[in-house]
Protein backbone atom coordinates (compact mmCIF):
# COMPACT_ATOMS: atom_id res chain seq x y z
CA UNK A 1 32.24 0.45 -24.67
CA UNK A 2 30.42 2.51 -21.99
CA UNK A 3 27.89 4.75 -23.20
CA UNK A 4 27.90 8.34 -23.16
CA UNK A 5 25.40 10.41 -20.87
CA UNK A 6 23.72 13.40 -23.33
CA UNK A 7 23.98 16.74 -21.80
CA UNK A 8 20.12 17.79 -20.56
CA UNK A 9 18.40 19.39 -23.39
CA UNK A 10 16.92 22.33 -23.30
CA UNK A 11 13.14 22.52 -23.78
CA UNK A 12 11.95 23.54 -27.80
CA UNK A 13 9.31 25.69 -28.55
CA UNK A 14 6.77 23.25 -29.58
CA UNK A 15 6.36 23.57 -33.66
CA UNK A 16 3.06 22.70 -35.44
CA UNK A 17 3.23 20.30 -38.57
CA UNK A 18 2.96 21.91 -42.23
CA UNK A 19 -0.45 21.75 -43.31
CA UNK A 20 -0.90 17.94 -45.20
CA UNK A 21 -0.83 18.04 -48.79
CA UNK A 22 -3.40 16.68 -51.27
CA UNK A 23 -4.05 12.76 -50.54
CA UNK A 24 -1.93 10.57 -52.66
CA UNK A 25 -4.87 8.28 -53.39
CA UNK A 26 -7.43 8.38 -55.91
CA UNK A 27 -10.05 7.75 -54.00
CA UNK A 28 -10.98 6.78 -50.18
CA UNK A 29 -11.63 3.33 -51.25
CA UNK A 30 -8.23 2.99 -52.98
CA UNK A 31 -6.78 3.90 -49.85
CA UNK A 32 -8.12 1.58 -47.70
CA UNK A 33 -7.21 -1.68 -50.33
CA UNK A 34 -3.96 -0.59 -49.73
CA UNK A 35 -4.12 -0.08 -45.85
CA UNK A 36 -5.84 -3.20 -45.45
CA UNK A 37 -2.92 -5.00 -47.65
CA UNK A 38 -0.38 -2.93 -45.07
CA UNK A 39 -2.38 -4.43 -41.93
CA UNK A 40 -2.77 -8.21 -43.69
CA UNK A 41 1.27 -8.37 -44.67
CA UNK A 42 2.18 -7.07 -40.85
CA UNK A 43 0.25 -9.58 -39.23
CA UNK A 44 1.96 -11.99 -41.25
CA UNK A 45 5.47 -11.24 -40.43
CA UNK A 46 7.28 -14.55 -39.12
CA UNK A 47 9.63 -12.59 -36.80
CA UNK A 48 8.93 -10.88 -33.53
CA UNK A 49 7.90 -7.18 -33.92
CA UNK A 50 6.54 -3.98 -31.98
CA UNK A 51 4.78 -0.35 -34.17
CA UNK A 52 5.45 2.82 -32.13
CA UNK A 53 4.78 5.99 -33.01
CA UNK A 54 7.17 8.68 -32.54
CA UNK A 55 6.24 12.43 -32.54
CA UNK A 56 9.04 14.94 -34.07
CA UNK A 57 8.50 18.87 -33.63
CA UNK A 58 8.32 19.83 -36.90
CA UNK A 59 6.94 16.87 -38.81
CA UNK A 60 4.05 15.15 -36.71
CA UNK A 61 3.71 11.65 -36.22
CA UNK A 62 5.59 8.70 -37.71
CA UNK A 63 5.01 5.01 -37.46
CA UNK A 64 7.87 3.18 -37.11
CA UNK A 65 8.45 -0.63 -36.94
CA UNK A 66 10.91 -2.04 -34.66
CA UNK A 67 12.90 -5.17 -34.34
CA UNK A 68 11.63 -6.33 -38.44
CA UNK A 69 11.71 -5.18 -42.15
CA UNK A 70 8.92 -3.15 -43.13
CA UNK A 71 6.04 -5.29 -44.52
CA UNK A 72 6.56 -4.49 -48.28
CA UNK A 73 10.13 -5.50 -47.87
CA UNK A 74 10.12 -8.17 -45.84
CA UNK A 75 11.72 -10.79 -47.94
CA UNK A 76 14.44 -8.29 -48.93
CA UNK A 77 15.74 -8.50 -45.30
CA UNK A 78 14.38 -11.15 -43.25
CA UNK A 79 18.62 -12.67 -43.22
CA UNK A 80 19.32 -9.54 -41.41
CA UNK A 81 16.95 -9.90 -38.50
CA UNK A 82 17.44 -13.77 -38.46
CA UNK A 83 21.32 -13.06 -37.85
CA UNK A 84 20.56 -11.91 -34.56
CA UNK A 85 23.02 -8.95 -35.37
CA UNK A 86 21.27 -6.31 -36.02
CA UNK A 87 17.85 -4.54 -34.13
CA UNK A 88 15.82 -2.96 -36.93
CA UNK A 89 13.94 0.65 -36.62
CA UNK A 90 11.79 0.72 -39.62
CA UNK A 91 9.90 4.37 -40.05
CA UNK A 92 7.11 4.62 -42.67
CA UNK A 93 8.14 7.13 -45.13
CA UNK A 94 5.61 9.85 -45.46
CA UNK A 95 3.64 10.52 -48.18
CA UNK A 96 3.97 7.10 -49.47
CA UNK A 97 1.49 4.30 -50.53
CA UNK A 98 0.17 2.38 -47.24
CA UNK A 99 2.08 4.54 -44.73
CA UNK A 100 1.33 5.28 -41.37
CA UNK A 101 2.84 8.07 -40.53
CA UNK A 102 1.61 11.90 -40.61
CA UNK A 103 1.36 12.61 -44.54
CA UNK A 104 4.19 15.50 -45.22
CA UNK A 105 5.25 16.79 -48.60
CA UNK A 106 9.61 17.06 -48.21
CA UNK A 107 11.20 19.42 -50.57
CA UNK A 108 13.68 17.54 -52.76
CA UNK A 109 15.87 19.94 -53.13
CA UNK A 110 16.41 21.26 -49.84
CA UNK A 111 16.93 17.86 -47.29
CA UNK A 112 14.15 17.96 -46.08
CA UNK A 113 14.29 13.81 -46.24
CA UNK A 114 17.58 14.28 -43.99
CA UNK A 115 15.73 16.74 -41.66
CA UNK A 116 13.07 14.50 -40.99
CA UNK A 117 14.97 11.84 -40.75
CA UNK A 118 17.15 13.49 -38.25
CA UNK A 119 13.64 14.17 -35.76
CA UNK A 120 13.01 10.55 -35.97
CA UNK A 121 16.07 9.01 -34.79
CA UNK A 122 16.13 11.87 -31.78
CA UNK A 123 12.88 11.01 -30.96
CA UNK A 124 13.72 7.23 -31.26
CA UNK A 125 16.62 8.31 -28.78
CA UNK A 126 19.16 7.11 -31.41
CA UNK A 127 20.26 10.94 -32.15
CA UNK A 128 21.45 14.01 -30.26
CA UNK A 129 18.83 16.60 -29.67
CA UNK A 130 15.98 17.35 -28.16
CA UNK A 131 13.85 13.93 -28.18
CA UNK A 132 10.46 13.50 -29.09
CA UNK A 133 7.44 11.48 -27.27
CA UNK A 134 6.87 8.22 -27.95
CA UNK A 135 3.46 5.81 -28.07
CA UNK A 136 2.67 2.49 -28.57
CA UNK A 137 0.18 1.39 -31.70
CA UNK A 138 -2.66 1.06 -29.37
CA UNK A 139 -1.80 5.15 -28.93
CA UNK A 140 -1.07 4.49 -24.88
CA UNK A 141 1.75 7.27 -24.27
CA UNK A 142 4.87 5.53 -23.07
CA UNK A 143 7.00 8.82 -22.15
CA UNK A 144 9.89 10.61 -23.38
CA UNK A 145 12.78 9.03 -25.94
CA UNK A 146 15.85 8.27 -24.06
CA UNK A 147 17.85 10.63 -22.13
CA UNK A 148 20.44 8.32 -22.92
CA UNK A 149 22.20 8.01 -25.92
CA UNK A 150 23.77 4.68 -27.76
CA UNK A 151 27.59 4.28 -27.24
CA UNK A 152 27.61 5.07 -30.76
CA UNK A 153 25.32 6.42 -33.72
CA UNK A 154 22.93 3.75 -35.71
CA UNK A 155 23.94 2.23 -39.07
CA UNK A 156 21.51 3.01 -41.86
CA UNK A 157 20.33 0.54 -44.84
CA UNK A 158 18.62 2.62 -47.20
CA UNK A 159 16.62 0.46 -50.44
CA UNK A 160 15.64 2.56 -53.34
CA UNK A 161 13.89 5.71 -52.40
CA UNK A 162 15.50 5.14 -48.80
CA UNK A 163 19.06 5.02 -50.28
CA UNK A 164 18.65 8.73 -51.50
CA UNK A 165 17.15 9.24 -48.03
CA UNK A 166 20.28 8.60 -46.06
CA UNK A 167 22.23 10.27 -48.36
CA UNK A 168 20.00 13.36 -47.78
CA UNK A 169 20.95 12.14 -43.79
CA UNK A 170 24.43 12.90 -44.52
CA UNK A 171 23.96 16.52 -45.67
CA UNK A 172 22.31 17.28 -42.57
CA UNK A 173 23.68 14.92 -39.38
CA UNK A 174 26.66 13.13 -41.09
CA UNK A 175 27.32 12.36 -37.03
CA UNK A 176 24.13 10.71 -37.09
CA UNK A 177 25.55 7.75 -39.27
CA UNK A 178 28.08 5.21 -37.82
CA UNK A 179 27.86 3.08 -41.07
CA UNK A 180 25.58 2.49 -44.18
CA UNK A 181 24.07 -0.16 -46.72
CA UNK A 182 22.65 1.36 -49.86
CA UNK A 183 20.28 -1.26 -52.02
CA UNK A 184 19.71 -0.37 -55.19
CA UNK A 185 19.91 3.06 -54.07
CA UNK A 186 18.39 6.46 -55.63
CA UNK A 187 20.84 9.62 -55.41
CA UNK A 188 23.85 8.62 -56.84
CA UNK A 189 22.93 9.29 -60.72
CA UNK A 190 20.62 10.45 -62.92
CA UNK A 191 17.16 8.25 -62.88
CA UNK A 192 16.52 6.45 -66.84
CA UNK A 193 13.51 7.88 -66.73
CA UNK A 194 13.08 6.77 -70.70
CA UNK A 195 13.44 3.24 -69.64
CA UNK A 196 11.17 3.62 -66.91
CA UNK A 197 8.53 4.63 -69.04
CA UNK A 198 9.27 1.74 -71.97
CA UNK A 199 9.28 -0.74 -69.28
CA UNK A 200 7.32 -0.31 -66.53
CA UNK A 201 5.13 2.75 -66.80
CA UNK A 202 3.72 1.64 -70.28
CA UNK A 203 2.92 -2.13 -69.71
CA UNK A 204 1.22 -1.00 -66.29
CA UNK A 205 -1.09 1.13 -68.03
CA UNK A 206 -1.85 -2.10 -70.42
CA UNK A 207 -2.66 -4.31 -67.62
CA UNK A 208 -4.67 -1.78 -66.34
CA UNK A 209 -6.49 -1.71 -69.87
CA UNK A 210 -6.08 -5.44 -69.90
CA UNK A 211 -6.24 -6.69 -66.02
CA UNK A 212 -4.89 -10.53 -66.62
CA UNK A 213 -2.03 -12.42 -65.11
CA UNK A 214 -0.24 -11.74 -68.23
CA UNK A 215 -0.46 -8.18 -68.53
CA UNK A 216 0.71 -7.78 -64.91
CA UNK A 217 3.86 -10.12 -65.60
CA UNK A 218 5.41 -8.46 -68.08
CA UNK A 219 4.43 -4.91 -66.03
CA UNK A 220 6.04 -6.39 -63.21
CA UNK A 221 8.82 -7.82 -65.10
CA UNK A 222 10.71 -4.37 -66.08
CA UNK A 223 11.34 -4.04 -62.41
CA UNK A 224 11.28 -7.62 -60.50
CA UNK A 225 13.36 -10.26 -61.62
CA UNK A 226 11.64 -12.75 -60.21
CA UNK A 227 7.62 -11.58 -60.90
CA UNK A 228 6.34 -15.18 -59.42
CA UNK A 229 4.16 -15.25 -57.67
CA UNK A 230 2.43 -12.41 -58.81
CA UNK A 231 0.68 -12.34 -55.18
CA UNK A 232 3.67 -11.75 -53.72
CA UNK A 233 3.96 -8.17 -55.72
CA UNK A 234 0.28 -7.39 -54.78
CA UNK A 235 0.91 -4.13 -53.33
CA UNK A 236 2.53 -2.30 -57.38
CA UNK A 237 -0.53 -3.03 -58.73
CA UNK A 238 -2.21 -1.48 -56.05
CA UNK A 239 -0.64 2.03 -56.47
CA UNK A 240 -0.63 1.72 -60.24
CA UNK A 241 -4.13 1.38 -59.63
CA UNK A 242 -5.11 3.59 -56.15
CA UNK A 243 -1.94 6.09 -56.00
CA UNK A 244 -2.35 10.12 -57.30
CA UNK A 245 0.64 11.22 -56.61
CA UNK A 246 4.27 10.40 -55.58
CA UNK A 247 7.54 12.25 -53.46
CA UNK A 248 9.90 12.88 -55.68
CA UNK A 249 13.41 11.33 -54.86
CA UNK A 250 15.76 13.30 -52.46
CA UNK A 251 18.54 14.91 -54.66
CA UNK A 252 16.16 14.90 -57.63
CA UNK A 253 15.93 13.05 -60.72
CA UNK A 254 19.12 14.42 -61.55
CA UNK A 255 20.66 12.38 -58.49
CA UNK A 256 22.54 14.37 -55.58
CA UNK A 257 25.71 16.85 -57.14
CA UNK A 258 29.32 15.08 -56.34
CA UNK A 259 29.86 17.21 -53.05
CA UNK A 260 26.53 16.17 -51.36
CA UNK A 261 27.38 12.52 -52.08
CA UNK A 262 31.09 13.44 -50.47
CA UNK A 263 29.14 13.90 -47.46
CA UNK A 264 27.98 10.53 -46.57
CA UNK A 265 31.71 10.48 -45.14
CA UNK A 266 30.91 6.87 -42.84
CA UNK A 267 31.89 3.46 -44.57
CA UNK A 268 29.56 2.60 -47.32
CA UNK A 269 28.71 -0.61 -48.86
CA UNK A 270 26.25 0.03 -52.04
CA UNK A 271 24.95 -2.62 -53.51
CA UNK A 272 23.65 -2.51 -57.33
CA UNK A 273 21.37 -4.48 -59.68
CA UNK A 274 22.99 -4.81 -63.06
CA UNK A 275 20.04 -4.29 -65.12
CA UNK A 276 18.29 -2.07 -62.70
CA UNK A 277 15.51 -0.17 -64.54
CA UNK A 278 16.02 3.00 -63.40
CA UNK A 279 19.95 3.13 -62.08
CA UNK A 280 21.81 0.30 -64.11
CA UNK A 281 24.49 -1.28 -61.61
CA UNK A 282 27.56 -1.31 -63.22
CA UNK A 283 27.07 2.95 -63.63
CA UNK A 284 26.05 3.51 -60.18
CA UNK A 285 28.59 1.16 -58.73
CA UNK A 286 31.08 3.50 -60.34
CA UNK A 287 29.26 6.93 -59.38
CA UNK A 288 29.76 5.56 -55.94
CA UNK A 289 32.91 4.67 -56.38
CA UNK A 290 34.26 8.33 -57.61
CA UNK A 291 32.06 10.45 -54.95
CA UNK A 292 32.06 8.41 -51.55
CA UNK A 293 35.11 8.69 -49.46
CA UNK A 294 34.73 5.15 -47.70
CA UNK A 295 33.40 2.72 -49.77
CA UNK A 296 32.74 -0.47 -51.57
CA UNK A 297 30.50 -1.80 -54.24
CA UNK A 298 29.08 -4.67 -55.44
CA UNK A 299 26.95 -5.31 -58.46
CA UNK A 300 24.65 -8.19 -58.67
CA UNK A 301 25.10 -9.71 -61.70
CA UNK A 302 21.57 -10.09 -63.88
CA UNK A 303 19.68 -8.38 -61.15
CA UNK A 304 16.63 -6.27 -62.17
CA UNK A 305 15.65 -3.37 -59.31
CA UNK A 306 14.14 -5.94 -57.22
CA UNK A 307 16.38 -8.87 -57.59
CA UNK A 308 15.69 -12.57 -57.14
CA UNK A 309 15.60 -14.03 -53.33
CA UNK A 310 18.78 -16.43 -53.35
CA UNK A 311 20.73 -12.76 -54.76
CA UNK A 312 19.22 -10.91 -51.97
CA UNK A 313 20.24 -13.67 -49.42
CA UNK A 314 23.89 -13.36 -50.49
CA UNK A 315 23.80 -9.23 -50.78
CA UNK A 316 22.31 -9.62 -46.76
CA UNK A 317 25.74 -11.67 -46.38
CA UNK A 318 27.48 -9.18 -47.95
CA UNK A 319 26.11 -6.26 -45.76
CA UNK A 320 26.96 -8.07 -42.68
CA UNK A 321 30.33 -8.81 -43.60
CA UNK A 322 31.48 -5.18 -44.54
CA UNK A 323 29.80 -4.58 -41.41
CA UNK A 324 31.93 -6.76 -39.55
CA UNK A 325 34.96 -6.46 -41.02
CA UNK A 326 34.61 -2.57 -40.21
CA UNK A 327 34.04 -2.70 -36.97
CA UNK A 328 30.55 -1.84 -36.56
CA UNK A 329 28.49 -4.93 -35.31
CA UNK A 330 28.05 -4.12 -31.42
């Protein structure tokens, strides 16, 4: 398929960033533990990997990884990028432990998640619009975003927080999405917020009482099903430790109402953890299932909200497959 030229756009006024709220850290130190963990888990990656930063008009900078998972979820998707299918654009959410890009509080309840969003991609050249200005890490500028556009729009793999993310997307660009993976996704129902707190919120304020290896097993236990080896988890205990403040999830608590979820219109595959602390599978499988016009679930069976490796290798199959057998693998 040839791709499209994008009609010249027309210069935008140029629109200064909201002011940046309060620091999420607890302290400047705390910070730069976790920053230093961010820079010591990058240089690590085994796959081949570039940082830009891309400048929006209404959000400021954002860091974005291209061509591997983010750092912190490396594991998660390393099949993806070893398929040789699929380029990854990875942006740092903002406002979120060890990010790099411009720190921006997003209203939950009015997309601002989808918005931003949105200004990446056209600055990434993967969107319609007016693009944005691009730099390499070192912060040499490399020019203008693309004037030309992909034959066709990106497909999106939201995890967790990023799940409710590109269904915030869909309220604002639906266009923008060609096809989507949900992991474990936010939006679709309401958080357990009661379980949360039995499971993970009180046995991380024991280990932080009590900071053993035992005490930070069973706190990581409520949400990883496979909490060995506890090194590999290093950066939880970091926020539970370091981390103020958090975003709250696009769509709120309460998940996104029935219509908004209508709008992620593109074929879906969500994938679900069974005994997922804060969505349980089987009920968010099935929330899916009654509010998104294209698509298909799968729950994986025993699965906590960060499931063990040999279930994520098969739920990377999966995504590739529905890919695939849709018709959206270049």
């Amino acid at each position: 398929m040839e791709a499209q030229q994008a009609a010249p756009a027309q210069p935008a006024a140029s629109t200064a960033p909201p002011s940046p709220p309060l620091s999420i850290y607890r302290s400047a130190a705390g910070e730069t533990a976790i920053r230093a963990l961010y820079d010591q888990v990058l240089a690590s990656l085994p796959f081949e990997h570039e940082e830009r930063v891309v400048h929006t008009s209404s959000y400021g900078a954002v860091h974005v990884l291209v061509g591997a998972p983010g750092p912190f979820i490396m594991w998660m998707f390393g099949p993806l990028v070893a398929s040789g299918k699929l380029r990854l654009y990875v942006p740092d959410l903002p406002y979120q432990a060890g990010s790099r890009s411009d720190d921006i509080l997003l209203g939950s309840s009015t997309h601002e998640h989808g918005k931003w969003a949105l200004e990446v991609l056209q600055a990434l050249g993967l969107a319609p619009g007016v693009a944005g200005t691009t730099a390499a890490a070192s912060g040499s500028v490399q020019g203008a975003a693309a004037a030309s556009l992909p034959p066709r729009p990106p497909l999106h793999i939201g995890v967790s927080f990023g799940g409710a993310v590109v269904i915030d997307l869909a309220n604002v660009a639906p266009e923008a999405i060609r096809g989507a993976a949900l992991v474990v996704p936010g939006g679709l129902l309401p958080a357990r917020l009661s379980s949360f707190l039995l499971r993970v919120v009180l046995p991380s304020l024991l280990w932080l009482a009590v900071p053993r290896d035992g005490t930070l097993r069973l706190a990581l236990s409520g949400m990883c099903e496979e909490p060995e080896p506890l090194a590999s988890w290093a950066l939880i205990p970091l926020t539970w430790r370091h981390v103020a403040r958090r975003p709250e999830l696009p769509g709120g608590h309460g998940g996104f109402p029935r219509d908004q979820l209508a709008r992620l219109a593109a074929p879906t595959f969500v994938v679900t953890a069974e005994n997922d602390v804060f969505w349980p599978g089987k009920a968010a499988a099935a929330a899916a299932e009654a509010a998104l016009p294209d698509v298909r679930t799968a729950v994986i069976p025993g699965a906590r909200h960060m499931p063990a490796r040999r279930k994520m290798e098969q739920a990377n199959g999966w995504v590739l497959d529905f890919f695939a057998e849709r018709g959206l693998l270049d």
